[in-house]
N, C-alpha and C. Protein backbone atom coordinates (compact mmCIF):
# COMPACT_ATOMS: atom_id res chain seq x y z
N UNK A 1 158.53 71.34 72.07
CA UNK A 1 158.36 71.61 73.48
C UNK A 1 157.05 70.97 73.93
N UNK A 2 157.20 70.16 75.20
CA UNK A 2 155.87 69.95 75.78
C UNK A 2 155.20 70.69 76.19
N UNK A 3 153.60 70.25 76.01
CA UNK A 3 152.49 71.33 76.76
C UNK A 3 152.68 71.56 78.04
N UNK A 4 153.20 70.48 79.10
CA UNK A 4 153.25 71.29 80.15
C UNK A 4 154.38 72.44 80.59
N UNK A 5 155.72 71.96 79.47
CA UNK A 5 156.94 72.88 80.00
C UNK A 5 155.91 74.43 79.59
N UNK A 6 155.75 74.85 78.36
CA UNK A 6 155.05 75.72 77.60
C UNK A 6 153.97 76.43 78.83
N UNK A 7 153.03 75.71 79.44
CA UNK A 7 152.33 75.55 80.43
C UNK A 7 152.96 76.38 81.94
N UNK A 8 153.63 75.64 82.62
CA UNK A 8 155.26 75.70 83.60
C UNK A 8 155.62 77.23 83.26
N UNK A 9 155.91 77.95 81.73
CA UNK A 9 156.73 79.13 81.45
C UNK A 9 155.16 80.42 81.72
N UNK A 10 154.39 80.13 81.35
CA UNK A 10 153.05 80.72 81.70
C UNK A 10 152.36 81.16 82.54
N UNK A 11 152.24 80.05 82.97
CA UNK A 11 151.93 80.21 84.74
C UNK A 11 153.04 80.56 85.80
N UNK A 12 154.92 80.43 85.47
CA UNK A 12 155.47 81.18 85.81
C UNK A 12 155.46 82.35 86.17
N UNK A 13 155.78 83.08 84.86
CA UNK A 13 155.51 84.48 84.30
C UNK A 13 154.73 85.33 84.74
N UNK A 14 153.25 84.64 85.06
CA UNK A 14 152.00 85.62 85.65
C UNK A 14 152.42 85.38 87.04
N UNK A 15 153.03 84.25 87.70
CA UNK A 15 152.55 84.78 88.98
C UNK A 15 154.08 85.28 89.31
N UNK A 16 154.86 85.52 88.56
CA UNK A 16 155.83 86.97 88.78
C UNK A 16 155.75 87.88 88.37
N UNK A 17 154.61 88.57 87.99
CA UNK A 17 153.82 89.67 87.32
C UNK A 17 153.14 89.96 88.59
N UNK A 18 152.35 88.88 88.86
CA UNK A 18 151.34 88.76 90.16
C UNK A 18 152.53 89.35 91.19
N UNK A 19 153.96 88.94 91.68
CA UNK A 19 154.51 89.33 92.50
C UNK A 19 155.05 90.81 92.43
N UNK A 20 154.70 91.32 91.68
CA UNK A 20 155.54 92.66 91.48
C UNK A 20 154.72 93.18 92.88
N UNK A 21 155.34 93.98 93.70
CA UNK A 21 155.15 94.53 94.75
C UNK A 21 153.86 96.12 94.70
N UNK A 22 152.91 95.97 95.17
CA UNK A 22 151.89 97.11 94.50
C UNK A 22 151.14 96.88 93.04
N UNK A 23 151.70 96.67 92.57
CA UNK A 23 151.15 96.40 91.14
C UNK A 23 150.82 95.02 90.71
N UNK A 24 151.24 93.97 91.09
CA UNK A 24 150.27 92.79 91.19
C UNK A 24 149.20 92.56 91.84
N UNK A 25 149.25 93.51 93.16
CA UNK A 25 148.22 93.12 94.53
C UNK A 25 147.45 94.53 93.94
N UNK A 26 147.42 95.56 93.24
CA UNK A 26 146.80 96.20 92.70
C UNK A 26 145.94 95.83 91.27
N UNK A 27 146.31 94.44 90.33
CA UNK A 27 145.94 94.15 89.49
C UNK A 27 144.83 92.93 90.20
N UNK A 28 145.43 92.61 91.47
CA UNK A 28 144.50 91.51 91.92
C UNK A 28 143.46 92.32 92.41
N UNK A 29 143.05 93.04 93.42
CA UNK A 29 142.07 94.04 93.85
C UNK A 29 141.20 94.31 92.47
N UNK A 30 142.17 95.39 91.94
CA UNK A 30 140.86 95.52 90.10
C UNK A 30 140.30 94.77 89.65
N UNK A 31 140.42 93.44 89.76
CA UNK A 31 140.11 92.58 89.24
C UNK A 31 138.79 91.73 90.04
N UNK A 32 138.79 92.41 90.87
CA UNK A 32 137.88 92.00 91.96
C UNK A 32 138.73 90.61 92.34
N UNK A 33 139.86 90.10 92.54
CA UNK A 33 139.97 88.52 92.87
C UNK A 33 139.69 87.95 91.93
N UNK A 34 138.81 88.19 90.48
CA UNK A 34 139.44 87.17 89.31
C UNK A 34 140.10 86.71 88.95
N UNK A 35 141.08 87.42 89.31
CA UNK A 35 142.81 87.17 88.48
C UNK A 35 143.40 85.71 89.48
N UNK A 36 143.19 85.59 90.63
CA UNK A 36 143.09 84.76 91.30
C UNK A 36 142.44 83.45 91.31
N UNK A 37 141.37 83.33 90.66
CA UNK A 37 140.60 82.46 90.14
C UNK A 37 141.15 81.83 88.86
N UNK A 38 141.40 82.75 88.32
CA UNK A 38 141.78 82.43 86.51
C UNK A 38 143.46 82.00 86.58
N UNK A 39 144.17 82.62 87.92
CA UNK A 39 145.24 81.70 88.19
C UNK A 39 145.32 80.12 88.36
N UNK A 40 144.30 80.05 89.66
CA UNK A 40 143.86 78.77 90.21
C UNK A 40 143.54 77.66 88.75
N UNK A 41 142.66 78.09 88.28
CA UNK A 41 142.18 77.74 86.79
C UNK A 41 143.73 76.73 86.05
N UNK A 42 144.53 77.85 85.57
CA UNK A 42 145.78 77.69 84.75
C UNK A 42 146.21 76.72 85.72
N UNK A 43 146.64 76.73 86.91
CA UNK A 43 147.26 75.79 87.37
C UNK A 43 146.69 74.70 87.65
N UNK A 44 145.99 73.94 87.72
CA UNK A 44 145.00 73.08 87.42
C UNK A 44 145.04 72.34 85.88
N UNK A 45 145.06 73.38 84.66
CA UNK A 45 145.46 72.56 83.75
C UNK A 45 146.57 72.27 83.53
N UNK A 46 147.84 73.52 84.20
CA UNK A 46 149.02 72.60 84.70
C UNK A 46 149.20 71.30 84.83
N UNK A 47 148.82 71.25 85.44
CA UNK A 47 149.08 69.98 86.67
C UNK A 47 148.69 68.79 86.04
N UNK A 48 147.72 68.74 85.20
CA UNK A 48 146.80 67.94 84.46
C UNK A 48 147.72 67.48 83.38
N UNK A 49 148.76 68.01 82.93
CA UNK A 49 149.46 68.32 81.47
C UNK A 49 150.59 67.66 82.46
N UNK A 50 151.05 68.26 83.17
CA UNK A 50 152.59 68.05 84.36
C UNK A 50 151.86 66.62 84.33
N UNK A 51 150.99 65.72 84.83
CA UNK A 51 151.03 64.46 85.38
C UNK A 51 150.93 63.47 83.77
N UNK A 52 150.43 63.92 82.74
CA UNK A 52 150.05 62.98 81.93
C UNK A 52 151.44 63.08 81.13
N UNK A 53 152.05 64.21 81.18
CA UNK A 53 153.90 64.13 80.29
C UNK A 53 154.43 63.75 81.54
N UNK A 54 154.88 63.63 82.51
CA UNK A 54 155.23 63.43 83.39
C UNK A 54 156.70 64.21 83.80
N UNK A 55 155.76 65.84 84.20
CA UNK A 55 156.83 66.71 84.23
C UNK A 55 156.66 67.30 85.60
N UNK A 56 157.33 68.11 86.42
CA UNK A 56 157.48 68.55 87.64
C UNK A 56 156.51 68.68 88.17
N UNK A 57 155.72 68.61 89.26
CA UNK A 57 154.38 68.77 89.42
C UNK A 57 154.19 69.70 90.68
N UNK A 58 155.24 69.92 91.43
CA UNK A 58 155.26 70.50 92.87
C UNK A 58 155.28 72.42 92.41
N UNK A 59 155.53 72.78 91.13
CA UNK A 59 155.32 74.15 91.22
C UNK A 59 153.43 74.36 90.86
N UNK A 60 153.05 73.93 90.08
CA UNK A 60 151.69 73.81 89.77
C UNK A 60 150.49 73.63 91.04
N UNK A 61 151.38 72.74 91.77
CA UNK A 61 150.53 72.56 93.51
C UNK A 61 150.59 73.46 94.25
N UNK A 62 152.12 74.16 94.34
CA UNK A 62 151.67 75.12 95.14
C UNK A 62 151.00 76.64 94.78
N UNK A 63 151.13 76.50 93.43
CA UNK A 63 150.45 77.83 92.52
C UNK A 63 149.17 77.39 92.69
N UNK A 64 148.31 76.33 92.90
CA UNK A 64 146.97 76.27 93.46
C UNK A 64 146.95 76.36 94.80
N UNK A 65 147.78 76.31 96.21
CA UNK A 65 147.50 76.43 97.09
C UNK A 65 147.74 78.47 97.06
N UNK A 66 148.49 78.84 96.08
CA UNK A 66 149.28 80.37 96.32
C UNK A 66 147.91 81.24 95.88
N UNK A 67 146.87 80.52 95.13
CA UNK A 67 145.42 81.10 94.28
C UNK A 67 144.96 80.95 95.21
N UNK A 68 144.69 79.79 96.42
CA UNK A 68 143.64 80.10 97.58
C UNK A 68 144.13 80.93 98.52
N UNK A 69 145.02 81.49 98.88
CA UNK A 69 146.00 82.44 100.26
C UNK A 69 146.20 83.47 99.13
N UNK A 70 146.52 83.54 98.05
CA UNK A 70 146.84 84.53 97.94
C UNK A 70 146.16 86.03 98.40
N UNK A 71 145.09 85.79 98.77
CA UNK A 71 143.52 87.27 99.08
C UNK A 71 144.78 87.66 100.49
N UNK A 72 145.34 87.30 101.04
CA UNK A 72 146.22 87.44 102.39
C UNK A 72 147.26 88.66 102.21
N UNK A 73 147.47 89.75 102.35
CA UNK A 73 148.60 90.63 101.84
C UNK A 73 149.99 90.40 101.52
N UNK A 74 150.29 90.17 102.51
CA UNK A 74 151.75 89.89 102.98
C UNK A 74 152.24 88.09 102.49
N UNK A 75 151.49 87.84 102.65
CA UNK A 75 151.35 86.36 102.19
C UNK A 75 151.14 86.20 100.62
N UNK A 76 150.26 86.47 100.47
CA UNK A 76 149.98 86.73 99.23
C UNK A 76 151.23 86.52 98.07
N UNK A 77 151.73 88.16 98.41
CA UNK A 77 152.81 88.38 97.63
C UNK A 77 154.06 87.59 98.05
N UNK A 78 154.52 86.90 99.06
CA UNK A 78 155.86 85.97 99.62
C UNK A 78 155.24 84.47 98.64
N UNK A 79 153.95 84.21 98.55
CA UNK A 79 153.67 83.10 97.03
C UNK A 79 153.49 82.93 96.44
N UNK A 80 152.93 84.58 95.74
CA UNK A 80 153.42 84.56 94.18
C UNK A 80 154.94 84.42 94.19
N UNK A 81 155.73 84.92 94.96
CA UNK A 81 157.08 85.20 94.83
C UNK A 81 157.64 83.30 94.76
N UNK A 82 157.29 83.24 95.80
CA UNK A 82 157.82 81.71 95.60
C UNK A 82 157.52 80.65 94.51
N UNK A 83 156.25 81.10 94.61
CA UNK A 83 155.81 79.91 93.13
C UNK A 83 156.09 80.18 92.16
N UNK A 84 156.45 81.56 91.18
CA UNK A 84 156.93 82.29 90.48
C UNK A 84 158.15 81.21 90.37
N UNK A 85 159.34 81.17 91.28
CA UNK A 85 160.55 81.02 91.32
C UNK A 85 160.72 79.39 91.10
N UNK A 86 159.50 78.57 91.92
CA UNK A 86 159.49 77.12 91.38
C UNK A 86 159.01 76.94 90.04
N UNK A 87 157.73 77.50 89.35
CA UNK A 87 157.46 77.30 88.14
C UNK A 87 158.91 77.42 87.09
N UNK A 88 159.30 78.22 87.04
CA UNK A 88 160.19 79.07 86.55
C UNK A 88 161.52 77.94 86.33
N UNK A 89 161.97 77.72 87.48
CA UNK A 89 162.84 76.33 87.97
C UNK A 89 162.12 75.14 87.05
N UNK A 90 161.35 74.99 87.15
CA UNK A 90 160.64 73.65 87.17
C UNK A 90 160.31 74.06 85.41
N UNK A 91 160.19 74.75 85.06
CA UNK A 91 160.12 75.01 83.48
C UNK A 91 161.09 74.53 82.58
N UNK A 92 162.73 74.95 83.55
CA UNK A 92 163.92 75.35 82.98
C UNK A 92 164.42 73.69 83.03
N UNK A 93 164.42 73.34 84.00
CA UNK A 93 164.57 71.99 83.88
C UNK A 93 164.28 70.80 82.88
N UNK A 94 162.75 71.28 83.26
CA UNK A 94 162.17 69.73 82.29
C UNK A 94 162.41 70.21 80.71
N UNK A 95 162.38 71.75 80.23
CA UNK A 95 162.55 72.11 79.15
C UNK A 95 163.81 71.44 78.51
N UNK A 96 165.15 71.33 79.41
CA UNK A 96 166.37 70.81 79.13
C UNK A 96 166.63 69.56 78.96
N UNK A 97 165.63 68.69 80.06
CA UNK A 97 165.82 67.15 79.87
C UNK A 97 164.77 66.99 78.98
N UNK A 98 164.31 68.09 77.85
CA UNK A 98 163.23 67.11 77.04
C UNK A 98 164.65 67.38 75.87
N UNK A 99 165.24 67.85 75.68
CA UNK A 99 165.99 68.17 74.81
C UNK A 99 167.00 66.88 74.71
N UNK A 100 167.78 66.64 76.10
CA UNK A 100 168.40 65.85 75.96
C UNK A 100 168.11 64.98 75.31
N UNK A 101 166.40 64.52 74.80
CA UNK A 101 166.27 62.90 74.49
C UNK A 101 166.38 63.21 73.41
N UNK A 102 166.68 64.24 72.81
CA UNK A 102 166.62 64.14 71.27
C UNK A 102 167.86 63.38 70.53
């Protein structure tokens, strides 16, 4: 498996953790907004990994734009939700066409 699919399933995962309704936006608050940062972070080396294997790159972008809005309530949680759902996509995919080349 490539680092970025591996990467892609990770940064998925948390920010559909992050979307759970109350309890993500409650883990983000405790956290003082770290968790937000240390998102931003991951997706960043995403993206870094996504461009040099040359794997999906549009869930990783908007999981860095979803780390700066996310502090927004309502918003917030509609991009964890969404980026959640592209990472996730975008995992499942490239995970399959790396297979194919075998």
């Amino acid at each position: 498996m490539k680092i970025s699919v591996a990467l892609l399933w990770i940064t998925g995962l948390a920010e559909a953790a992050l979307a759970i309704p109350f309890i993500g936006g409650s883990f983000v608050i405790s956290t003082g907004y770290t968790a937000l940062g240390v998102m931003f972070v991951l997706h960043a080396i995403t993206l870094f990994f996504c461009f040099r294997e040359y794997s999906p790159k549009s869930g990783s972008i908007l999981g860095i734009i979803t780390s700066v809005l996310a502090w927004i309530p309502l918003i917030g949680w509609a991009l964890h939700l969404l980026t959640a759902f592209v990472l996730i996509v975008s995992a499942m995919v490239s995970g399959f066409g790396s297979r194919a080349r075998i």
